[in-house]
C-alpha atoms as a PDB file:
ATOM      1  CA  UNK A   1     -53.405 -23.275  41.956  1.00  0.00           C
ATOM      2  CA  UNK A   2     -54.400 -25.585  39.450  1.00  0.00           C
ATOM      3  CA  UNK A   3     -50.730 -26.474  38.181  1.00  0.00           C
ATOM      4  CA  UNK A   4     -50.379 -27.521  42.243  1.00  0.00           C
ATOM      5  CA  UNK A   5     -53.029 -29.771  41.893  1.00  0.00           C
ATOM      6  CA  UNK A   6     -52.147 -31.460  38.659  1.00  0.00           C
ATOM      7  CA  UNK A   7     -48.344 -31.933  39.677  1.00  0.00           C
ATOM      8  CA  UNK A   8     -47.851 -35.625  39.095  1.00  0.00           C
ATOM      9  CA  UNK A   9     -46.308 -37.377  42.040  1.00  0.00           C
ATOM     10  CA  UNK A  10     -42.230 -38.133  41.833  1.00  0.00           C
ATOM     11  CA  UNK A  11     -41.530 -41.867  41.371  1.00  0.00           C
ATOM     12  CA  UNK A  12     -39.151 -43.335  44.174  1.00  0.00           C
ATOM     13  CA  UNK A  13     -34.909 -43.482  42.670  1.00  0.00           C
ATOM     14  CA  UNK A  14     -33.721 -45.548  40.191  1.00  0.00           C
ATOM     15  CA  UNK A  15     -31.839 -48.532  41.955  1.00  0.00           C
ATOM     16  CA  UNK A  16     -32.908 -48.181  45.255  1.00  0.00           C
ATOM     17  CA  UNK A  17     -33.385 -51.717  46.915  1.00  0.00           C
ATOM     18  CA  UNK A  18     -36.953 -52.418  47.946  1.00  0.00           C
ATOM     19  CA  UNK A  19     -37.401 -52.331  51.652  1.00  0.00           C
ATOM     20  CA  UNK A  20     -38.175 -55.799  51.679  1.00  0.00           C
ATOM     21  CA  UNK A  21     -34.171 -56.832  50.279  1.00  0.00           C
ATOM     22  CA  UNK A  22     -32.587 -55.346  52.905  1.00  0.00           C
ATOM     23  CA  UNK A  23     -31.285 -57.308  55.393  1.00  0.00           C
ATOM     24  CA  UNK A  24     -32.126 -56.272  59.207  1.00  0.00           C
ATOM     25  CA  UNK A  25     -29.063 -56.980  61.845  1.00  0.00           C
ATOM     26  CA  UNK A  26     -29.974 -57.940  64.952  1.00  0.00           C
ATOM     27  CA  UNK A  27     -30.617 -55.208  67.332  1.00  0.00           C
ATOM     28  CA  UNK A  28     -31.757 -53.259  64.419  1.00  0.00           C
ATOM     29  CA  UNK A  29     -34.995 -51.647  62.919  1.00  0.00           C
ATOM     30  CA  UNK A  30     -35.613 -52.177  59.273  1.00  0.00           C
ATOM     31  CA  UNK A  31     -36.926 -48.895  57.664  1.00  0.00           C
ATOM     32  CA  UNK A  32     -39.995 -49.599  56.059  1.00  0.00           C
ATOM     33  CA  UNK A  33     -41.899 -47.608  53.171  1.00  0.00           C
ATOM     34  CA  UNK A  34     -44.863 -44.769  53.602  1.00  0.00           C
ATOM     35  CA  UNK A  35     -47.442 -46.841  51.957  1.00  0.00           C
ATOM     36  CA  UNK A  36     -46.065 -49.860  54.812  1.00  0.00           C
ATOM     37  CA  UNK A  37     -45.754 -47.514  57.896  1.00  0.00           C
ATOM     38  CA  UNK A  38     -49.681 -45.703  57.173  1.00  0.00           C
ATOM     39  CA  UNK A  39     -51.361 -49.217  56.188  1.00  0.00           C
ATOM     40  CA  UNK A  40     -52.397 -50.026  59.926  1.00  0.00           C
ATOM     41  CA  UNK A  41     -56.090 -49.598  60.612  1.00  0.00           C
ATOM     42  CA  UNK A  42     -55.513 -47.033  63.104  1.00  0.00           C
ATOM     43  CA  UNK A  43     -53.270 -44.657  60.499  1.00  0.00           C
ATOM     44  CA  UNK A  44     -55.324 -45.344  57.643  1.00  0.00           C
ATOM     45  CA  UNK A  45     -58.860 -44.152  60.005  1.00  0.00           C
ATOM     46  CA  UNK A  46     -56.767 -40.952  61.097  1.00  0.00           C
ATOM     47  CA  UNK A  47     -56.027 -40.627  57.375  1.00  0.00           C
ATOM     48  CA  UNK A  48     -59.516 -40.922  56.369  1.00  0.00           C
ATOM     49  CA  UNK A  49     -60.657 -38.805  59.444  1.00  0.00           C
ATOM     50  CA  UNK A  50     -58.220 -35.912  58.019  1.00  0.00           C
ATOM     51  CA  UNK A  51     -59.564 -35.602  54.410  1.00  0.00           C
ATOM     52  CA  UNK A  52     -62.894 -35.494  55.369  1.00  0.00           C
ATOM     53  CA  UNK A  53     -62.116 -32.476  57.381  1.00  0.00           C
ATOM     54  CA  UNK A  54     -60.712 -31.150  54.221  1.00  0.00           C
ATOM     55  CA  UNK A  55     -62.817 -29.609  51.154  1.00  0.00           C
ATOM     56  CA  UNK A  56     -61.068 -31.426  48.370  1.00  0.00           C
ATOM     57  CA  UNK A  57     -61.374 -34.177  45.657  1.00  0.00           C
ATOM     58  CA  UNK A  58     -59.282 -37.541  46.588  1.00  0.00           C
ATOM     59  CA  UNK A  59     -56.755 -36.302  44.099  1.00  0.00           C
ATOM     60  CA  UNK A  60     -56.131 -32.765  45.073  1.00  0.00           C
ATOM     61  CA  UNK A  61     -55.701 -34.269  48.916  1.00  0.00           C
ATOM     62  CA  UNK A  62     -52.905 -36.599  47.546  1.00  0.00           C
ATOM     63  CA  UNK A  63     -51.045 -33.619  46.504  1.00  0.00           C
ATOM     64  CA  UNK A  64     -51.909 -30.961  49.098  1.00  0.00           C
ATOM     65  CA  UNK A  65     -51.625 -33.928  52.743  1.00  0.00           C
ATOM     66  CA  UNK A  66     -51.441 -37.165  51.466  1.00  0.00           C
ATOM     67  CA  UNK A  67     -47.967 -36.142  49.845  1.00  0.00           C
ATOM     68  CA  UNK A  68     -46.471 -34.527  53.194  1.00  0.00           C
ATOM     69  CA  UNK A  69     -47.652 -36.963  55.131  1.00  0.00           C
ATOM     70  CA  UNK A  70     -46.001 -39.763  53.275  1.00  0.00           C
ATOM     71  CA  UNK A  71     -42.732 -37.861  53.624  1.00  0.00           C
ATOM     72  CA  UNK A  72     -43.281 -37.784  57.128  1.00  0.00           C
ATOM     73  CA  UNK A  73     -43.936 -41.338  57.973  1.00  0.00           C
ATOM     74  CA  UNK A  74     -40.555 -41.949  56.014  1.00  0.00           C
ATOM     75  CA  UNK A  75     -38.952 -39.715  57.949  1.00  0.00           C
ATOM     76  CA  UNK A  76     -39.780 -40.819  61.256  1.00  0.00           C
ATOM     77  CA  UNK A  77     -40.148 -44.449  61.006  1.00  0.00           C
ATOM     78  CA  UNK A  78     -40.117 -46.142  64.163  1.00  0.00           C
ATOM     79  CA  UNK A  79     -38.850 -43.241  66.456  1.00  0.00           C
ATOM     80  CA  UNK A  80     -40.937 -42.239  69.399  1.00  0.00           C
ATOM     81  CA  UNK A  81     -42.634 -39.170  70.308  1.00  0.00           C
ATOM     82  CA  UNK A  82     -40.638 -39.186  73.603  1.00  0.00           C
ATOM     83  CA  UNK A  83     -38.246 -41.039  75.866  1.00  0.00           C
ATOM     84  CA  UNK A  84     -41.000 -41.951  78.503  1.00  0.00           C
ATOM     85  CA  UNK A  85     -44.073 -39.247  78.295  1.00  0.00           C
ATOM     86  CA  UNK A  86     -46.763 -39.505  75.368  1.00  0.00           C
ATOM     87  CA  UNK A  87     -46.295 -41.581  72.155  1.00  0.00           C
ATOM     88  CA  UNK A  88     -43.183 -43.420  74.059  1.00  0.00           C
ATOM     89  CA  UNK A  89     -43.244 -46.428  71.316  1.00  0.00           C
ATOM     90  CA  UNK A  90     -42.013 -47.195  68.051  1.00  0.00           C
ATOM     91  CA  UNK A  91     -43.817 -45.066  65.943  1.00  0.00           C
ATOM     92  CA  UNK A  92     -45.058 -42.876  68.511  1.00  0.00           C
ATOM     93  CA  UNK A  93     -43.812 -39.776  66.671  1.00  0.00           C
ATOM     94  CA  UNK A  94     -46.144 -40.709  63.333  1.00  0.00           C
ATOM     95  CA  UNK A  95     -49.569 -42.078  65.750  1.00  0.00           C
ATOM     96  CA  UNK A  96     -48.900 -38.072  67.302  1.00  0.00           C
ATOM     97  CA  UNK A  97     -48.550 -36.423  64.056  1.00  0.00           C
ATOM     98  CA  UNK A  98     -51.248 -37.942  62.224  1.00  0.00           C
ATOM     99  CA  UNK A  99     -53.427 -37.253  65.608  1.00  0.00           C
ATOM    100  CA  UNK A 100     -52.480 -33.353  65.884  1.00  0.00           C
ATOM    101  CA  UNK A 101     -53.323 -32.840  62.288  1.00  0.00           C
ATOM    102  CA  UNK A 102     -56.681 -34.249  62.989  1.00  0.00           C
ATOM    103  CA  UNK A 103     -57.339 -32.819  65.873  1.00  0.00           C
ATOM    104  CA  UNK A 104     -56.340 -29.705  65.003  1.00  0.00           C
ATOM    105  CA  UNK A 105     -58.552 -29.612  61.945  1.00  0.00           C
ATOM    106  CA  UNK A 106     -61.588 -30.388  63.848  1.00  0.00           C
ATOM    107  CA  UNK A 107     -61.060 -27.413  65.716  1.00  0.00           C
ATOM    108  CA  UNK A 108     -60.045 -25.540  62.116  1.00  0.00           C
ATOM    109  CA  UNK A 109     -63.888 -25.821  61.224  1.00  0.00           C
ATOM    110  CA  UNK A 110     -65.082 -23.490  64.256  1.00  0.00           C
ATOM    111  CA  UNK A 111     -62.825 -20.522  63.093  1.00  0.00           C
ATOM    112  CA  UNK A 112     -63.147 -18.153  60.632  1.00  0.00           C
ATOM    113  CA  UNK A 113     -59.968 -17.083  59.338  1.00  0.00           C
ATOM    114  CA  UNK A 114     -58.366 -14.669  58.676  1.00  0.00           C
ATOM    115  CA  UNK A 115     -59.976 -12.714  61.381  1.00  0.00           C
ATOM    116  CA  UNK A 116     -60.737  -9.177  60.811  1.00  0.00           C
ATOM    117  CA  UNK A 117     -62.002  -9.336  56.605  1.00  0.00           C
ATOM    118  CA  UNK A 118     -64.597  -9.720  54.820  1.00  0.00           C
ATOM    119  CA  UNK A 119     -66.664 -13.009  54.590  1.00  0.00           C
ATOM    120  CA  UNK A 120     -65.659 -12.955  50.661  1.00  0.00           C
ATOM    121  CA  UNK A 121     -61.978 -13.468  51.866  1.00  0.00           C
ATOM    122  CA  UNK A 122     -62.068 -15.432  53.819  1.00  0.00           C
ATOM    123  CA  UNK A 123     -63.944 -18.037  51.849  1.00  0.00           C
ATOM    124  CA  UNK A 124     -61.107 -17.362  49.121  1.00  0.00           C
ATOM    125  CA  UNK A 125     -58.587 -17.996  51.678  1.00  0.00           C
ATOM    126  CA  UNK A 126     -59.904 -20.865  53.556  1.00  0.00           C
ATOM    127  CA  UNK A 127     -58.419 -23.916  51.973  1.00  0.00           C
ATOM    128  CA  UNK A 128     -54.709 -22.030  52.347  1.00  0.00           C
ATOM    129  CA  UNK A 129     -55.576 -21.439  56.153  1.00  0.00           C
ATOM    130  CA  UNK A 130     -56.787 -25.309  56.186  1.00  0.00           C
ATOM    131  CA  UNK A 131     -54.044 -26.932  54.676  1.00  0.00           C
ATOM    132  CA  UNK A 132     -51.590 -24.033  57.051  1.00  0.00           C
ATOM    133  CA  UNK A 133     -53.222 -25.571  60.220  1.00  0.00           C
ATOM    134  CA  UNK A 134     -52.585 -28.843  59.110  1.00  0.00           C
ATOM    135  CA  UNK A 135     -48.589 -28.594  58.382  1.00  0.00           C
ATOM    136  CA  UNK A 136     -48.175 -26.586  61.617  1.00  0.00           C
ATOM    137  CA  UNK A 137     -49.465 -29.085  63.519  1.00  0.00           C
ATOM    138  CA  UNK A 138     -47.589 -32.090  61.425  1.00  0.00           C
ATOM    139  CA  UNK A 139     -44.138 -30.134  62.160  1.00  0.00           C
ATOM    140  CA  UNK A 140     -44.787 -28.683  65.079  1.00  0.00           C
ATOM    141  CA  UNK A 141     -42.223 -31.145  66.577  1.00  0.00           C
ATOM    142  CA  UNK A 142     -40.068 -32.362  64.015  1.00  0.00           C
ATOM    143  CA  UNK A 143     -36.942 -30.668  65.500  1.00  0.00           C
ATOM    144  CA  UNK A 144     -37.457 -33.714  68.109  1.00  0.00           C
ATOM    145  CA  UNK A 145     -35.946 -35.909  65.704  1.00  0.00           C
ATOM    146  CA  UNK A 146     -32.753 -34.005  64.992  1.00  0.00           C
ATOM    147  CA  UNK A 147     -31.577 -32.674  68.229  1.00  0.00           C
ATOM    148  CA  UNK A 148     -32.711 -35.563  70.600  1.00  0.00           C
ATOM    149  CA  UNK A 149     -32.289 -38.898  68.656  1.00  0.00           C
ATOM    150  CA  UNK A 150     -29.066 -40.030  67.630  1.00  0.00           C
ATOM    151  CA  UNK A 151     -29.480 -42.608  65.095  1.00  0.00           C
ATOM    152  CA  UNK A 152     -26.656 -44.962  63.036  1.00  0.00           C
ATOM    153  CA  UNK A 153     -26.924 -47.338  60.481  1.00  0.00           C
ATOM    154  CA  UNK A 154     -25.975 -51.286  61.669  1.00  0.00           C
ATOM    155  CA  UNK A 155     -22.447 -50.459  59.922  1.00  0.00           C
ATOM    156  CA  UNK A 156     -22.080 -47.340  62.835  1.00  0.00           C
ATOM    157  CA  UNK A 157     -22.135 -44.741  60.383  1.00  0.00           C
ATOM    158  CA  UNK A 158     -24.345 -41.496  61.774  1.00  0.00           C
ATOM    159  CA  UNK A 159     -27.874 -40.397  59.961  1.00  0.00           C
ATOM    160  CA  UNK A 160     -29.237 -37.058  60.551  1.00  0.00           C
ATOM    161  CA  UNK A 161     -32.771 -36.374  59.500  1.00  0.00           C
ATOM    162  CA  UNK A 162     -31.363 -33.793  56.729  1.00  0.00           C
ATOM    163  CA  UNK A 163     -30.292 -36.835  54.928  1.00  0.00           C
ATOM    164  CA  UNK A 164     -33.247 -37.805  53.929  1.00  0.00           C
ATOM    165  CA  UNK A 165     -35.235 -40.740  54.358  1.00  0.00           C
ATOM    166  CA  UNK A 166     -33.416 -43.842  56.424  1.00  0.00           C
ATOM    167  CA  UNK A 167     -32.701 -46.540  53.506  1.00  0.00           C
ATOM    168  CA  UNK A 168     -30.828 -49.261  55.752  1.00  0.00           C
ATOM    169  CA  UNK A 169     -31.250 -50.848  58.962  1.00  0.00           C
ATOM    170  CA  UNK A 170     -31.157 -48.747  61.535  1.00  0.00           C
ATOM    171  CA  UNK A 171     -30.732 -48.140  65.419  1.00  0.00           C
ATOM    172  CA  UNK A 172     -31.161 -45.118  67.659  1.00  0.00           C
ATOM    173  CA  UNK A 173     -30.930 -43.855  70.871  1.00  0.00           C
ATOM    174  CA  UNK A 174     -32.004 -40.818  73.018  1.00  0.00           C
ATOM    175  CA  UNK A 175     -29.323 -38.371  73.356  1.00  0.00           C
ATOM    176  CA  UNK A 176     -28.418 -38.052  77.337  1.00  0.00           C
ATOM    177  CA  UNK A 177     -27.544 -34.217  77.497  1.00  0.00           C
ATOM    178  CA  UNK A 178     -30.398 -32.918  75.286  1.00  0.00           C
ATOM    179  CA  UNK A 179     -31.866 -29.174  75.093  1.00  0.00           C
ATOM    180  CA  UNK A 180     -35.316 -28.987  74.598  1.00  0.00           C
ATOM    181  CA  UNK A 181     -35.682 -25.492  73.681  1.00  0.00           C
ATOM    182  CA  UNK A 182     -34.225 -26.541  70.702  1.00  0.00           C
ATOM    183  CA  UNK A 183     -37.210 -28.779  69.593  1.00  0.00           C
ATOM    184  CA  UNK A 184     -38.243 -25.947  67.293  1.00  0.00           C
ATOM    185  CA  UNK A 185     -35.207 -23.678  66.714  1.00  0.00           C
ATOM    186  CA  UNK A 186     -34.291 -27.403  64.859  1.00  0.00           C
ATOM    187  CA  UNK A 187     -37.603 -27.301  62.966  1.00  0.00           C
ATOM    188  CA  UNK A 188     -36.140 -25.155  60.273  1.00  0.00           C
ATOM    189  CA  UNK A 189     -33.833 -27.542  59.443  1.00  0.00           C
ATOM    190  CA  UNK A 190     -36.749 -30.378  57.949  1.00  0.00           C
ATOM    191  CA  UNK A 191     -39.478 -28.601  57.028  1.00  0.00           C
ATOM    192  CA  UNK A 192     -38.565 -27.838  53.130  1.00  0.00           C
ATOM    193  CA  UNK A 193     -38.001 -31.783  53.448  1.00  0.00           C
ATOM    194  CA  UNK A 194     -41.749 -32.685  53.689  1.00  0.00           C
ATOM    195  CA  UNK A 195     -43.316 -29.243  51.877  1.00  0.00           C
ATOM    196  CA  UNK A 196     -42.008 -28.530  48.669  1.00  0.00           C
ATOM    197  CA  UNK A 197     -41.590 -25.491  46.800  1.00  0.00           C
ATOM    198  CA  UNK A 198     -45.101 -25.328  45.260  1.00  0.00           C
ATOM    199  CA  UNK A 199     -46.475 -25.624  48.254  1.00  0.00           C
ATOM    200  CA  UNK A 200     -44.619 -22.725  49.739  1.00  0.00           C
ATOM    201  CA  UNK A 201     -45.082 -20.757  46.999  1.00  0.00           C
ATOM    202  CA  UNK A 202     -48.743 -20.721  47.281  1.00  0.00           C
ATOM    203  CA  UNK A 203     -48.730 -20.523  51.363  1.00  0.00           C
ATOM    204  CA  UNK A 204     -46.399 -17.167  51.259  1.00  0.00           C
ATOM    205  CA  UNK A 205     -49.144 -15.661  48.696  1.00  0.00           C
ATOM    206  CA  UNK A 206     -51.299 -15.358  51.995  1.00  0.00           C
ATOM    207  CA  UNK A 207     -49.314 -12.900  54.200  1.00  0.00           C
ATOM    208  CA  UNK A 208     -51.251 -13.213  57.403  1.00  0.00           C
ATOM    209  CA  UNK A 209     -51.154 -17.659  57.341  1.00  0.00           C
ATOM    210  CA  UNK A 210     -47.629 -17.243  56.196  1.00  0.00           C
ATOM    211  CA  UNK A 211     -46.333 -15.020  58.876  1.00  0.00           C
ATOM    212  CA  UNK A 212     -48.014 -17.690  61.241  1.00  0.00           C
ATOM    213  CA  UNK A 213     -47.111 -20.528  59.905  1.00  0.00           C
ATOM    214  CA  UNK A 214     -43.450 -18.993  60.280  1.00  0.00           C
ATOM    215  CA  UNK A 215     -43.902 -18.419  63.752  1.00  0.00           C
ATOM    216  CA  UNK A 216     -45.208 -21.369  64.587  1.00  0.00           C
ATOM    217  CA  UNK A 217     -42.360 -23.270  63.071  1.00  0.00           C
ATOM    218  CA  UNK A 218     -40.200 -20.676  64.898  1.00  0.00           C
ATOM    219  CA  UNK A 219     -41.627 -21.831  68.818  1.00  0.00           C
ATOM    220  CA  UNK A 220     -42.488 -18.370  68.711  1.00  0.00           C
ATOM    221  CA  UNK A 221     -46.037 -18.996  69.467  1.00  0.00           C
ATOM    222  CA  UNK A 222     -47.085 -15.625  71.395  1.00  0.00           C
ATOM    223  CA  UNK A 223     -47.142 -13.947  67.895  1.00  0.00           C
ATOM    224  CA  UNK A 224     -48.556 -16.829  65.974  1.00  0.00           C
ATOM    225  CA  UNK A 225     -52.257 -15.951  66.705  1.00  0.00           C
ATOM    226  CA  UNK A 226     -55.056 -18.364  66.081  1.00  0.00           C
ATOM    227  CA  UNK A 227     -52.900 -20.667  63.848  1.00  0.00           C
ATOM    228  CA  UNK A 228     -51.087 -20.980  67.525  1.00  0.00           C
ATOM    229  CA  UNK A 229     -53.928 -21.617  69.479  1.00  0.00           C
ATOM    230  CA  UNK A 230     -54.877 -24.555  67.344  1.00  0.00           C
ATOM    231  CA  UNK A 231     -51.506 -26.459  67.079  1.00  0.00           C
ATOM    232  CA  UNK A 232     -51.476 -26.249  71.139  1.00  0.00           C
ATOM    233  CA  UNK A 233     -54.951 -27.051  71.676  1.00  0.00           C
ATOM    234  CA  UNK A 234     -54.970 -30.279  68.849  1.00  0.00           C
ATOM    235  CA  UNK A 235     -50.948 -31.198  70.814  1.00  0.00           C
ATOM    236  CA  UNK A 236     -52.711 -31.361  74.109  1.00  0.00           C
ATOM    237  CA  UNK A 237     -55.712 -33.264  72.953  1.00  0.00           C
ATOM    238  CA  UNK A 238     -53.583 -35.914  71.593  1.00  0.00           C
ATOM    239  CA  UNK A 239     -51.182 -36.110  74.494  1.00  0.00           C
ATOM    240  CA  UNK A 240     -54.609 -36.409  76.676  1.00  0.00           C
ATOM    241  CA  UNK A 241     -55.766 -39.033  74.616  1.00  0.00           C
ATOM    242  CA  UNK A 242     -52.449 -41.130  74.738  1.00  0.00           C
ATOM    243  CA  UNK A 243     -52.470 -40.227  78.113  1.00  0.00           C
ATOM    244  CA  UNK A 244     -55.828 -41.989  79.028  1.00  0.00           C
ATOM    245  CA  UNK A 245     -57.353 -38.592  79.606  1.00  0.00           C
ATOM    246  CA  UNK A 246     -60.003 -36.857  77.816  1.00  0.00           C
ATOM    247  CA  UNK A 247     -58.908 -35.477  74.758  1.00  0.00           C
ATOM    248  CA  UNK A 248     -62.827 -33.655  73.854  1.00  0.00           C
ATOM    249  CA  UNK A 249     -61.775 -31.790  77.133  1.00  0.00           C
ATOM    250  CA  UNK A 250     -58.241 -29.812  75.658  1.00  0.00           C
ATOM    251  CA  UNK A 251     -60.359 -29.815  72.317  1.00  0.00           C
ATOM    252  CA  UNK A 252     -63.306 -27.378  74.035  1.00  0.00           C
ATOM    253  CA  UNK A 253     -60.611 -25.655  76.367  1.00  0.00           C
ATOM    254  CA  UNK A 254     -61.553 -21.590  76.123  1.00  0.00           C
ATOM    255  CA  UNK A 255     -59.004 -19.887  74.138  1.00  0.00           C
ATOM    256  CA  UNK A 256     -58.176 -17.460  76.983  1.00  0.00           C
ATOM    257  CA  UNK A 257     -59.150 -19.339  79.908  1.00  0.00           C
ATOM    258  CA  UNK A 258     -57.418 -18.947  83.099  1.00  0.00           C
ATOM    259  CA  UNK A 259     -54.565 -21.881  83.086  1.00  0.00           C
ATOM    260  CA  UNK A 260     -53.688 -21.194  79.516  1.00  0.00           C
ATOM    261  CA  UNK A 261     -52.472 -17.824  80.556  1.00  0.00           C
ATOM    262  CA  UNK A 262     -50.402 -19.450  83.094  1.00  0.00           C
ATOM    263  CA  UNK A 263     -48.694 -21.842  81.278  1.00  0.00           C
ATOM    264  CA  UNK A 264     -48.308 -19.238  78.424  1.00  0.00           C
ATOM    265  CA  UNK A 265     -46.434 -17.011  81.461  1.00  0.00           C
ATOM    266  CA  UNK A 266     -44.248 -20.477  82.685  1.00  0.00           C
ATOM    267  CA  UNK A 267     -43.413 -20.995  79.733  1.00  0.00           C
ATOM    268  CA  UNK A 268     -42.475 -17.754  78.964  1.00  0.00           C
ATOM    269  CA  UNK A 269     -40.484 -17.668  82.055  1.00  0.00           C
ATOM    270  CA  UNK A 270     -38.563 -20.694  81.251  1.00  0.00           C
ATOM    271  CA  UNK A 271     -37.639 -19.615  77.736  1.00  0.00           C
ATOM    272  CA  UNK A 272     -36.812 -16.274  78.611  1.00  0.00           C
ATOM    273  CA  UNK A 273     -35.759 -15.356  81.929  1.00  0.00           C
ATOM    274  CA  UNK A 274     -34.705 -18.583  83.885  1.00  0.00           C
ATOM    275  CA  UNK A 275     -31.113 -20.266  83.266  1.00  0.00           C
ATOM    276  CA  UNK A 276     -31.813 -23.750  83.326  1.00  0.00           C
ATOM    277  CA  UNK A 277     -30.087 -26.699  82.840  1.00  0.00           C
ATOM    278  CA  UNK A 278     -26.326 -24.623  82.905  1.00  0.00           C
ATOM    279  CA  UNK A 279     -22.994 -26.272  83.570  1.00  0.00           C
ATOM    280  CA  UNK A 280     -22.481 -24.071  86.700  1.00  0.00           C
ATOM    281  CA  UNK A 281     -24.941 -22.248  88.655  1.00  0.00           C
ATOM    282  CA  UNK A 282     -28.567 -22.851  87.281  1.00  0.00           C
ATOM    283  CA  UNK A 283     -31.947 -21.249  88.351  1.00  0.00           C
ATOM    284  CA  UNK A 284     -33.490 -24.807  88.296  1.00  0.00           C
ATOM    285  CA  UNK A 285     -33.472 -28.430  85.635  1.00  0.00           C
ATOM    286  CA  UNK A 286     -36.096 -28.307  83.087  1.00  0.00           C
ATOM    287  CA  UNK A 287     -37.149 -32.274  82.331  1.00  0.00           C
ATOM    288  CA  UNK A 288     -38.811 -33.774  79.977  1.00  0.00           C
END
């Protein structure tokens, strides 16, 4: 554990232009740094707001969040959250991510986890089942970015988010004939790009976060347990709050109440058993 906390942070390449040299076409975004993209009041309060709900020194938070989270406000830049629903503004997609991960470990500090042992291990497993919560909710959604976005550079040449960061100007667009069940089957395509191997070698040490972390990741949230529960309670609290609802409602929402069970059975129902959105005869059209 200590030799993850001590890892010293990887220096940006050799010969790569600063941000600032780069010339921006018109009718194009110019990508801009992590340090740039999290330096607005707002981010840097969400920021703060996250390590305090965390149990470790400044340093070991740079390597365990701040890290990831950098890597994620590189990756997403400017892109939205959505088309027209929550977050629909340049950098939508990093104001929601940096909101879930808050929100969701607010609600972290109720729980005991893992449910079911002793108090003894739990307390040796709680900073795992912390930092878990917090990169299920960061990449909860990151699929979004390679199945609905299609994004070129000003010279028309196509980036895809397994690229790596964007290092030239840059324009997208939402894809018209998008599937959104594929928001997380995509997820598995990014998330060894903002975790790295340390990282998930101390997560899969702890079979029960692992296995839910995994199925989070996966959409597969009906076997994902309390790990679950949080990502979709701390997802709707930030949508309410975008929204202009209130977000302390979704965040004291009973785990089993009523409506939950619904929309755990619709959505069920529309990932399962209704064909939607097919060429030829459909049961209905699933929207955003």
């Amino acid at each position: 554990m200590l030799s993850l906390f001590q890892r010293k942070r990887v220096p940006p390449t050799a010969g790569t232009p600063p941000t600032s040299a780069i010339e921006t076409p018109k009718g194009s975004m110019r990508p801009e740094s992590a340090a740039s993209l999290l330096a607005t009041p707002r981010r840097q309060k969400l920021l703060e707001h996250i390590w305090q709900r965390t149990s470790l020194s400044r340093r070991q938070f740079a390597t365990l969040y701040l890290a990831p989270l950098e890597r994620y406000a590189e990756l997403v830049q400017q892109f939205p959250a959505s088309e027209n629903h929550h977050h629909a503004y340049p950098g939508g997609m990093l104001d929601h991510g940096l909101e879930i991960v808050a929100y969701a470990l607010k609600l972290r500090q109720s729980y005991l986890l893992p449910a079911g042992v002793t108090p003894e291990a739990q307390a040796a497993q709680a900073e795992a089942w912390t930092a878990g919560t917090a990169y299920a909710a960061l990449l909860h959604d990151i699929g979004k970015i390679a199945v609905d976005l299609h994004v070129e550079h000003a010279d028309g040449s196509v980036w895809h988010p397994w690229h790596g960061p964007l290092r030239k100007p840059y324009r997208f667009r939402y894809r018209k004939e998008r599937e959104y069940r594929l928001h997380s089957a995509a997820t598995g395509l990014l998330y060894a790009r903002l975790l790295d191997r340390d990282i998930f070698d101390w997560l899969s040490g702890y079979p029960d976060l692992w296995a839910a972390l995994l199925y989070v990741l996966a959409g597969q949230y009906e076997h994902s347990g309390t790990l679950g529960e949080l990502v979709v309670q701390a997802d709707q609290a930030s949508v309410a709050q975008e929204l202009g609802g209130d977000p302390s409602k979704a965040l004291a929402a009973p785990k089993h109440a009523l409506q939950r069970k619904l929309l755990d059975g619709l959505r069920y129902l529309l990932k399962e058993a209704f064909k939607l959105n097919q060429a030829g005869p459909a049961d209905g059209w699933l929207t955003q």
